[in-house]
C-alpha atoms as a PDB file:
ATOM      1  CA  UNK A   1      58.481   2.510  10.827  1.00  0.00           C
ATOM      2  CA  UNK A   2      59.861  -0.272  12.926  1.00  0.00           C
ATOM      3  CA  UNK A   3      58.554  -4.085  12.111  1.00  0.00           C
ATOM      4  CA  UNK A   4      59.550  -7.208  13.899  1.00  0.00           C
ATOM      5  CA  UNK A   5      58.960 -10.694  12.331  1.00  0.00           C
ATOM      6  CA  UNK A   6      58.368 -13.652  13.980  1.00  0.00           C
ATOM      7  CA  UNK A   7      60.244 -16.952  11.617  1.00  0.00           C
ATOM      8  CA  UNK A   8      58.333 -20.220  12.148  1.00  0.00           C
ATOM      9  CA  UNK A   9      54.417 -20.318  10.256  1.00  0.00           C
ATOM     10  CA  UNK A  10      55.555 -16.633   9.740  1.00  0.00           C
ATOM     11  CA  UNK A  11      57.985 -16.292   7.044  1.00  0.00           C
ATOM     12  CA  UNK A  12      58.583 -19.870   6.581  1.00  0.00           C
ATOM     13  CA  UNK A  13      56.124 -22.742   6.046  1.00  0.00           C
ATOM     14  CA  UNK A  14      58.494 -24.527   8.898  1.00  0.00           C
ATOM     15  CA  UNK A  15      55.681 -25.328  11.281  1.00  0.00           C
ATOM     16  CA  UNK A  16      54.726 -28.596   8.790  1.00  0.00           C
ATOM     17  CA  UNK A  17      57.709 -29.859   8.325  1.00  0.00           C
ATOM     18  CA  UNK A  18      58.430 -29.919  11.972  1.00  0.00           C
ATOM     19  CA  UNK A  19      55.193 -32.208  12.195  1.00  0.00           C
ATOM     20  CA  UNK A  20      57.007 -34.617  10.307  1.00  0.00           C
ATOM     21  CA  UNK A  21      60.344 -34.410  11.957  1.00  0.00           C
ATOM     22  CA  UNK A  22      58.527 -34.875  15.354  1.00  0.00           C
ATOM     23  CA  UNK A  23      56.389 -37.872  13.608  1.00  0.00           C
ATOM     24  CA  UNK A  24      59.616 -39.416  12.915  1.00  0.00           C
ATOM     25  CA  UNK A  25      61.389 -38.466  16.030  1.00  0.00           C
ATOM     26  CA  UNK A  26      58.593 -40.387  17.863  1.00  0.00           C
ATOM     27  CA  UNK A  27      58.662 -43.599  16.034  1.00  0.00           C
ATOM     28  CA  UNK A  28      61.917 -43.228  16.878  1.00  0.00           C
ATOM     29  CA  UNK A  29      62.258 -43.025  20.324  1.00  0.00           C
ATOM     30  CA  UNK A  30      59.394 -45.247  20.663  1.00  0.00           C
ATOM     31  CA  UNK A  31      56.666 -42.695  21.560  1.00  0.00           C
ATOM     32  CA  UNK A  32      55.012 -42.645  18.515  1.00  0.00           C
ATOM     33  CA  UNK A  33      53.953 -40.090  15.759  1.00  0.00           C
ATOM     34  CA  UNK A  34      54.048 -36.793  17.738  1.00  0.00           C
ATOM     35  CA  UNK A  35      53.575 -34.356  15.373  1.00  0.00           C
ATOM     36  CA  UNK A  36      50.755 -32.822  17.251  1.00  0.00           C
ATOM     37  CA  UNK A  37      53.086 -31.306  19.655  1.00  0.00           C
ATOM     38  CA  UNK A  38      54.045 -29.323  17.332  1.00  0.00           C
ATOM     39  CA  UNK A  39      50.271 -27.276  18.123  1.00  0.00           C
ATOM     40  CA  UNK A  40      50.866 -27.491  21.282  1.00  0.00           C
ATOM     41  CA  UNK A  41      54.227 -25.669  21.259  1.00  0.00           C
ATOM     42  CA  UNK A  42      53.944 -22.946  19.055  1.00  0.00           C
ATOM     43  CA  UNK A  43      55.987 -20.206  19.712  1.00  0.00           C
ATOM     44  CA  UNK A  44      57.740 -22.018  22.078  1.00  0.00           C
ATOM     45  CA  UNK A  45      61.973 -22.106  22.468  1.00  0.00           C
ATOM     46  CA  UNK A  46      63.600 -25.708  23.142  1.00  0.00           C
ATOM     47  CA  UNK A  47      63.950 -25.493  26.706  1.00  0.00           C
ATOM     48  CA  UNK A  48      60.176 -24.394  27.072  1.00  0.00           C
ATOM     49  CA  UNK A  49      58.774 -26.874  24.860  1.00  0.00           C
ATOM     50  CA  UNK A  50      60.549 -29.880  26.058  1.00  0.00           C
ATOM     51  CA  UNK A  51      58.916 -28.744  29.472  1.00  0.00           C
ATOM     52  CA  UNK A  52      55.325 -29.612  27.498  1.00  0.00           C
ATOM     53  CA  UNK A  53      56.907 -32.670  26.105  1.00  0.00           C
ATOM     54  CA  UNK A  54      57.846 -33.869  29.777  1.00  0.00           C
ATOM     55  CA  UNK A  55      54.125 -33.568  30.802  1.00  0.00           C
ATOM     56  CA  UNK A  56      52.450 -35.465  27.887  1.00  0.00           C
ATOM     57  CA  UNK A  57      54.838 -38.563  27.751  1.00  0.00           C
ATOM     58  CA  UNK A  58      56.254 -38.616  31.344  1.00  0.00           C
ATOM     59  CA  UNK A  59      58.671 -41.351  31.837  1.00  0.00           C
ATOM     60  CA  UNK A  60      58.499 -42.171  28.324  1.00  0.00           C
ATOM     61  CA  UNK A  61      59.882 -39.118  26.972  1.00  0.00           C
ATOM     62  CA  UNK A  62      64.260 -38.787  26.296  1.00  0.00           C
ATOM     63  CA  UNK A  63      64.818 -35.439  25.692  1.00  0.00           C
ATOM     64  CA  UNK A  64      68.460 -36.149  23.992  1.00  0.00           C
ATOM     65  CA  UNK A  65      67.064 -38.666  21.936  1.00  0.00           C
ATOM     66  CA  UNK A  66      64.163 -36.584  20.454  1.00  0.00           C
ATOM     67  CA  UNK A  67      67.038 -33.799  19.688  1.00  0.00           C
ATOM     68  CA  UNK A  68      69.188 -36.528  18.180  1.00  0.00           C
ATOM     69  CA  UNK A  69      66.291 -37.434  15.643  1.00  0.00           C
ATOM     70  CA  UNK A  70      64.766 -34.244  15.499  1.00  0.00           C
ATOM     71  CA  UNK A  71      67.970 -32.736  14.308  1.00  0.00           C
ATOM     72  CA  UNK A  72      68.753 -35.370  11.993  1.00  0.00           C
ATOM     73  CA  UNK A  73      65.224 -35.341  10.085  1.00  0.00           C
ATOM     74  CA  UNK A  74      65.792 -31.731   9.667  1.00  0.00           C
ATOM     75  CA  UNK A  75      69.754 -31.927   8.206  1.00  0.00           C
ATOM     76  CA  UNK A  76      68.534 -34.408   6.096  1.00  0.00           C
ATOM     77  CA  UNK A  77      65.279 -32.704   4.803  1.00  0.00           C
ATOM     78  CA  UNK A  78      66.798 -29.297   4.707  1.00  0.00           C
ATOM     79  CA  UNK A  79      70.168 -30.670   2.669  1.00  0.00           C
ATOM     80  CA  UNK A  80      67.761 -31.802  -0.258  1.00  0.00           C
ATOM     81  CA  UNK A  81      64.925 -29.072   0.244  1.00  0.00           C
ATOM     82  CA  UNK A  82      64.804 -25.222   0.006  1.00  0.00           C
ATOM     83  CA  UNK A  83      62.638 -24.280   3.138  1.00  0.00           C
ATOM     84  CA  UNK A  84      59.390 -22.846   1.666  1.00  0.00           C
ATOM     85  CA  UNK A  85      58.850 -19.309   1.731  1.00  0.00           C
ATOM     86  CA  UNK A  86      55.767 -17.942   2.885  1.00  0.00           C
ATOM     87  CA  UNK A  87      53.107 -16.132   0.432  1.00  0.00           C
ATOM     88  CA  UNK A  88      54.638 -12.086   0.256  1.00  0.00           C
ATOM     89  CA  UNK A  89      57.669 -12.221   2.088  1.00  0.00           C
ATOM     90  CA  UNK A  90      59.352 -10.809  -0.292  1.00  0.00           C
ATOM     91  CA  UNK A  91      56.877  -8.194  -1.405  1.00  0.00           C
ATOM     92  CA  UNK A  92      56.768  -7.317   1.893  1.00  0.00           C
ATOM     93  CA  UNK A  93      60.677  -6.775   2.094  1.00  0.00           C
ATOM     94  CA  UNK A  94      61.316  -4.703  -0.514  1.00  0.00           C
ATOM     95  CA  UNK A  95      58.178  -2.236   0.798  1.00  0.00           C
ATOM     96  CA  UNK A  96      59.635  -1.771   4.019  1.00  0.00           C
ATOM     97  CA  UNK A  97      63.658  -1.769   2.565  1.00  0.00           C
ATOM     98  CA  UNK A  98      62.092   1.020   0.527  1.00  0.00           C
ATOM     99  CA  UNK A  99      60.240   3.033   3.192  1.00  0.00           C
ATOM    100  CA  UNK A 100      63.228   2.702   4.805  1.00  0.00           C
ATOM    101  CA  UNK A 101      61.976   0.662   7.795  1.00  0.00           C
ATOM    102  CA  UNK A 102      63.878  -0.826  10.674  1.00  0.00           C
ATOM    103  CA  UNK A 103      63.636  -4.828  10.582  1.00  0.00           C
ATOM    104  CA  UNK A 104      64.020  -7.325  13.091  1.00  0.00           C
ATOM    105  CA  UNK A 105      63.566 -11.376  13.773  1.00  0.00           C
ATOM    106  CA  UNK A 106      62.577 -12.331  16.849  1.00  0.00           C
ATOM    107  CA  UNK A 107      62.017 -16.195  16.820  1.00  0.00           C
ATOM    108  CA  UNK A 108      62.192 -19.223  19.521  1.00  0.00           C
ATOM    109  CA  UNK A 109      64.298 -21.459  16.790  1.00  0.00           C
ATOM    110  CA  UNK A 110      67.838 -21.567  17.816  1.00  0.00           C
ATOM    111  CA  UNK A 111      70.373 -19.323  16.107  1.00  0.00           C
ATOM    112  CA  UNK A 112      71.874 -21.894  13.684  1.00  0.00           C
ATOM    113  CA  UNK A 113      68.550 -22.625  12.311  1.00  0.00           C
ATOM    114  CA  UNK A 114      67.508 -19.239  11.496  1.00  0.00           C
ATOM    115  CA  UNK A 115      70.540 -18.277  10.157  1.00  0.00           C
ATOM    116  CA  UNK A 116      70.334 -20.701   7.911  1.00  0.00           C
ATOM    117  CA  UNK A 117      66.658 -20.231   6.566  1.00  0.00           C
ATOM    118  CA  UNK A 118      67.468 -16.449   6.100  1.00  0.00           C
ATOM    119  CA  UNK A 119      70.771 -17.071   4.324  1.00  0.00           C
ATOM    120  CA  UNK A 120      69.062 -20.047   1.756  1.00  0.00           C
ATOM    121  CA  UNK A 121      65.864 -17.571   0.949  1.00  0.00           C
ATOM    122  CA  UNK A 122      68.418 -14.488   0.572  1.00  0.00           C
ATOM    123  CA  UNK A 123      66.659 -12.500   3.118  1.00  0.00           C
ATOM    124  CA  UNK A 124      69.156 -12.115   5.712  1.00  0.00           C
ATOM    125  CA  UNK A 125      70.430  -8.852   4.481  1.00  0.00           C
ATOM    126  CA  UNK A 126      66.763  -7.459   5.272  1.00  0.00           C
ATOM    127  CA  UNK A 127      67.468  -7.577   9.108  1.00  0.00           C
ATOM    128  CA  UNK A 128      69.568  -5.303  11.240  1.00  0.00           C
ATOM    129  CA  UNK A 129      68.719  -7.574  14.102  1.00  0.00           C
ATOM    130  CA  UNK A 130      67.954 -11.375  15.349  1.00  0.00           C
ATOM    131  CA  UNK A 131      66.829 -12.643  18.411  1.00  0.00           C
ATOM    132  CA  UNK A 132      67.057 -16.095  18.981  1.00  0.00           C
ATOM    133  CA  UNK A 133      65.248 -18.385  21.433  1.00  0.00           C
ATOM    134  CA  UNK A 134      68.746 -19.752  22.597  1.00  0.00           C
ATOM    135  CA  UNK A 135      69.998 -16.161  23.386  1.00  0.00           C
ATOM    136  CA  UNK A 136      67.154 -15.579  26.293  1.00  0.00           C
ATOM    137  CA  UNK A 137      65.818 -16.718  29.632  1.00  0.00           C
ATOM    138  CA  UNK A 138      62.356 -16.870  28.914  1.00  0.00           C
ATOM    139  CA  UNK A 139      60.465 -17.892  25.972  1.00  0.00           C
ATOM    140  CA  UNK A 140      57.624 -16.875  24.403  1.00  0.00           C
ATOM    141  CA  UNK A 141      54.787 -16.113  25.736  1.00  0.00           C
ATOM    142  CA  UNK A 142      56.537 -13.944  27.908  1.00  0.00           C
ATOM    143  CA  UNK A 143      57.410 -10.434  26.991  1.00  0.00           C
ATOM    144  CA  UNK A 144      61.209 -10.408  26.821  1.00  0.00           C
ATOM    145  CA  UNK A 145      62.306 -11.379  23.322  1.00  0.00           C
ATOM    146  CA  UNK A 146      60.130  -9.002  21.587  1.00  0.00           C
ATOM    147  CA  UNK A 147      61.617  -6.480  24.798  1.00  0.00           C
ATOM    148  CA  UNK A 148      65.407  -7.566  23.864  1.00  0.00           C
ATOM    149  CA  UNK A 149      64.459  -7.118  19.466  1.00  0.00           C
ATOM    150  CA  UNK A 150      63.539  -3.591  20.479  1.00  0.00           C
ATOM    151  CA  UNK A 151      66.268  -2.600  22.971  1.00  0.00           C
ATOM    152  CA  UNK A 152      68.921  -3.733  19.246  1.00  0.00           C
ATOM    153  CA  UNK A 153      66.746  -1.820  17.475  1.00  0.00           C
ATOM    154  CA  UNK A 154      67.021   1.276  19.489  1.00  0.00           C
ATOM    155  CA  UNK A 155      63.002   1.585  19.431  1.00  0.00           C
ATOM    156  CA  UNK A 156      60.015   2.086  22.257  1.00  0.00           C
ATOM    157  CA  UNK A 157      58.049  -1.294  21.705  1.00  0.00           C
ATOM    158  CA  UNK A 158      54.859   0.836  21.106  1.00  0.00           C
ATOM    159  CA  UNK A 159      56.881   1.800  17.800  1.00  0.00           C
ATOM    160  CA  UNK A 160      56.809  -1.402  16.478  1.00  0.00           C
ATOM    161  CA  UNK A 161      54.703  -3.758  15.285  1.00  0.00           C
ATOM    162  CA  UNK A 162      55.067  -7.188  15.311  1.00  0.00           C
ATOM    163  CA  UNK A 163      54.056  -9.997  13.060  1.00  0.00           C
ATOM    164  CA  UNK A 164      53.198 -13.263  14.016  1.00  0.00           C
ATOM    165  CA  UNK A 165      51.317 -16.538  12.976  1.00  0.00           C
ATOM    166  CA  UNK A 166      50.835 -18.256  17.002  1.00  0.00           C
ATOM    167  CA  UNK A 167      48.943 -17.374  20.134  1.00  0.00           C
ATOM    168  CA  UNK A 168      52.169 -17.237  22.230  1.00  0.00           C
ATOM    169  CA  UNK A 169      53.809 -15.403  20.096  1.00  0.00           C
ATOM    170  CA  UNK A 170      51.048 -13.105  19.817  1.00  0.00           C
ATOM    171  CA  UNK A 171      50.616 -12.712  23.820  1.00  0.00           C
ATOM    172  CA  UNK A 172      54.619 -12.293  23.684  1.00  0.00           C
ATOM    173  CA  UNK A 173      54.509  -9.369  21.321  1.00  0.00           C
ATOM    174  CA  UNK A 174      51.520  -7.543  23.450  1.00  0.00           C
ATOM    175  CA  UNK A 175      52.810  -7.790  26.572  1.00  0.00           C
ATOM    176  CA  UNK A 176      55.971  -6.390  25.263  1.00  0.00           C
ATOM    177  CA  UNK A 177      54.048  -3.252  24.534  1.00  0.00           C
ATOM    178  CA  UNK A 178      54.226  -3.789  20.629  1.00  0.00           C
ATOM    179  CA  UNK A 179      51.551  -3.542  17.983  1.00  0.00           C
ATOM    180  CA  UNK A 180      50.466  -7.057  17.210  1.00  0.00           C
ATOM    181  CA  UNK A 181      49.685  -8.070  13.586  1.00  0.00           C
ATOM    182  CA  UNK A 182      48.384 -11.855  12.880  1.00  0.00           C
ATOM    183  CA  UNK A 183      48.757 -13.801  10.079  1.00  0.00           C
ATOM    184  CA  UNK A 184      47.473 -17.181  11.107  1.00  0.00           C
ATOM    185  CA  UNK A 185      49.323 -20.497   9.895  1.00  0.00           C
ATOM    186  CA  UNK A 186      48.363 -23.457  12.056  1.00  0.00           C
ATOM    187  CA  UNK A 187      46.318 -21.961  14.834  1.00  0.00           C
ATOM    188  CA  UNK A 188      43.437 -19.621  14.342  1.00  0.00           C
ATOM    189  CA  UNK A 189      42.724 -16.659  17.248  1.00  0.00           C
ATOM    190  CA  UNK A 190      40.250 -17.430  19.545  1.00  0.00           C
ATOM    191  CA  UNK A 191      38.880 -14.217  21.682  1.00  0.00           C
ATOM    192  CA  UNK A 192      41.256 -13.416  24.102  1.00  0.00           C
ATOM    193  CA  UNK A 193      43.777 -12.753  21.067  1.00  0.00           C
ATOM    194  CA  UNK A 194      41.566 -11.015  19.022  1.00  0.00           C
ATOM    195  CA  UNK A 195      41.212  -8.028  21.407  1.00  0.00           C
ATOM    196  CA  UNK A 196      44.796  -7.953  21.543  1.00  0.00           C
ATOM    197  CA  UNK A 197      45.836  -7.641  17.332  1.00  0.00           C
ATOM    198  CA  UNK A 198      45.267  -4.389  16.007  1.00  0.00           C
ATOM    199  CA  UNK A 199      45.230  -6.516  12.525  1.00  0.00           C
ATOM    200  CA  UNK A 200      44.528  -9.933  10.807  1.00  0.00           C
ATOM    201  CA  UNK A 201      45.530 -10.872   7.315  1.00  0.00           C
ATOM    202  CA  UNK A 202      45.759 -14.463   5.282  1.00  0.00           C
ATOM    203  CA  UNK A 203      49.088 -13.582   3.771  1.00  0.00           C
ATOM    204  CA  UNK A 204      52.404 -11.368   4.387  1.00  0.00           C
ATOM    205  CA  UNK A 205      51.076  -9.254   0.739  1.00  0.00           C
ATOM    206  CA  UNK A 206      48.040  -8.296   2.502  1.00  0.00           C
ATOM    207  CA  UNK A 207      49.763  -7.048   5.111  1.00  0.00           C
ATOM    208  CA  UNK A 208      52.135  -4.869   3.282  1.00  0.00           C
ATOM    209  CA  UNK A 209      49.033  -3.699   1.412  1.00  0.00           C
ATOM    210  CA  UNK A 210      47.771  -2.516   4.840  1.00  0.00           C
ATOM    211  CA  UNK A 211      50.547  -0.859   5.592  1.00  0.00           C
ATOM    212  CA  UNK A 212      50.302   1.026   2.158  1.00  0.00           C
ATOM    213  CA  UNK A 213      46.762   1.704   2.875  1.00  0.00           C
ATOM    214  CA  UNK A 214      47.111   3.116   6.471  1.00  0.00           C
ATOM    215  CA  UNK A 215      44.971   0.455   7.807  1.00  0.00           C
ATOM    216  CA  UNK A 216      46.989  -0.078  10.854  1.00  0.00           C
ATOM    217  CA  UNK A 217      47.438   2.477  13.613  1.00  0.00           C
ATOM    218  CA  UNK A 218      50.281   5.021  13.160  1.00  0.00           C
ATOM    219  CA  UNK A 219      53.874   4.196  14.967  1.00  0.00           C
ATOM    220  CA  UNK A 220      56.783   6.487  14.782  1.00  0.00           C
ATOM    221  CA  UNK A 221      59.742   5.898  13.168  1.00  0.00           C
ATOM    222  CA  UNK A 222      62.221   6.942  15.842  1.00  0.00           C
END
């Protein structure tokens, strides 16, 4: 079996702390509290998102400056705070390690970010592969990160399934050609998504239960 995992809302409850570090970055740069972009980005890499950032705020918006305090909200959270795992990551971990399953991450967050939220949760040793949104052209939604995770793996994307918590993350995964699997954080599915998931579950333990179960439709393992 052959499972690719999205980071952000997915393994990590990261998606509310970036509220806050946008909320601050705003006050800072004189925009205001902009947490709420954070919904409106989801899934998104950098480049992509500041492209959504340019049309809400115009003129207003300094994309160096948001980085600046962006960054330094997050050095300074993450230096006193373990990022919070999400509910059954690691049940879910040691079922596929067992079953012998092929693992990948294929996030938007840039490399240094994810490297460091797998290394503080101990997980990193869990993935053969990761696929950062700095290390491709075009972000999610479109099809070519989940493409590039399954080109490392060495697997046809209808192998794989994919888990993920956002809508363009979702559309990224099923466009790819891979089996998509939801487990909403933020953003609940509206219709178009829902014919696309061949699953939905509140937590990453329901999901390996699933797999245990034979819930989800059959992949193979090469």
């Amino acid at each position: 079996m052959n499972v690719i995992f999205d980071m952000d809302g997915l393994m990590f409850d990261t998606e509310k702390v970036f509220i806050d570090a946008w909320d601050y970055a705003g006050e800072m740069t004189g925009i205001g509290k902009a947490g709420y972009m954070v919904y409106k980005t989801l899934g998104m890499n950098i480049i992509t998102s500041y492209n959504v950032w340019k049309e809400e705020f115009g003129d207003n918006y300094h994309q160096e400056e948001l980085r600046k305090y962006t960054k330094e909200f997050l050095t300074k959270y993450y230096d006193e705070n373990t990022v919070p795992v999400k509910h059954g990551l690691y049940i879910l971990l040691e079922y596929l390690k067992k079953i012998n399953c092929k693992m990948a991450v294929a996030t938007s967050s840039p490399k240094w970010e994810v490297e460091k939220h797998l290394k503080d949760a101990n997980v990193r040793e869990y993935f053969s592969d990761i696929i950062c949104g700095d290390m491709i052209e075009k972000s999610k939604p479109a099809p070519d990160i989940y493409l590039k995770a399954c080109e490392l793996l060495g697997v046809k994307p209808q192998d794989c399934y994919a888990l993920e918590d956002s809508k363009n993350g979702l559309l990224s995964a099923y466009h790819a050609g891979c089996k998509p699997v939801m487990v909403p954080d933020l953003w609940q599915p509206d219709e178009e998504i829902l014919s696309m998931i061949v699953g939905k579950y509140d937590n990453l333990e329901q999901v390996k239960e699933a797999f245990e179960k034979g819930e989800l439709p059959a992949v193979s393992d090469r």
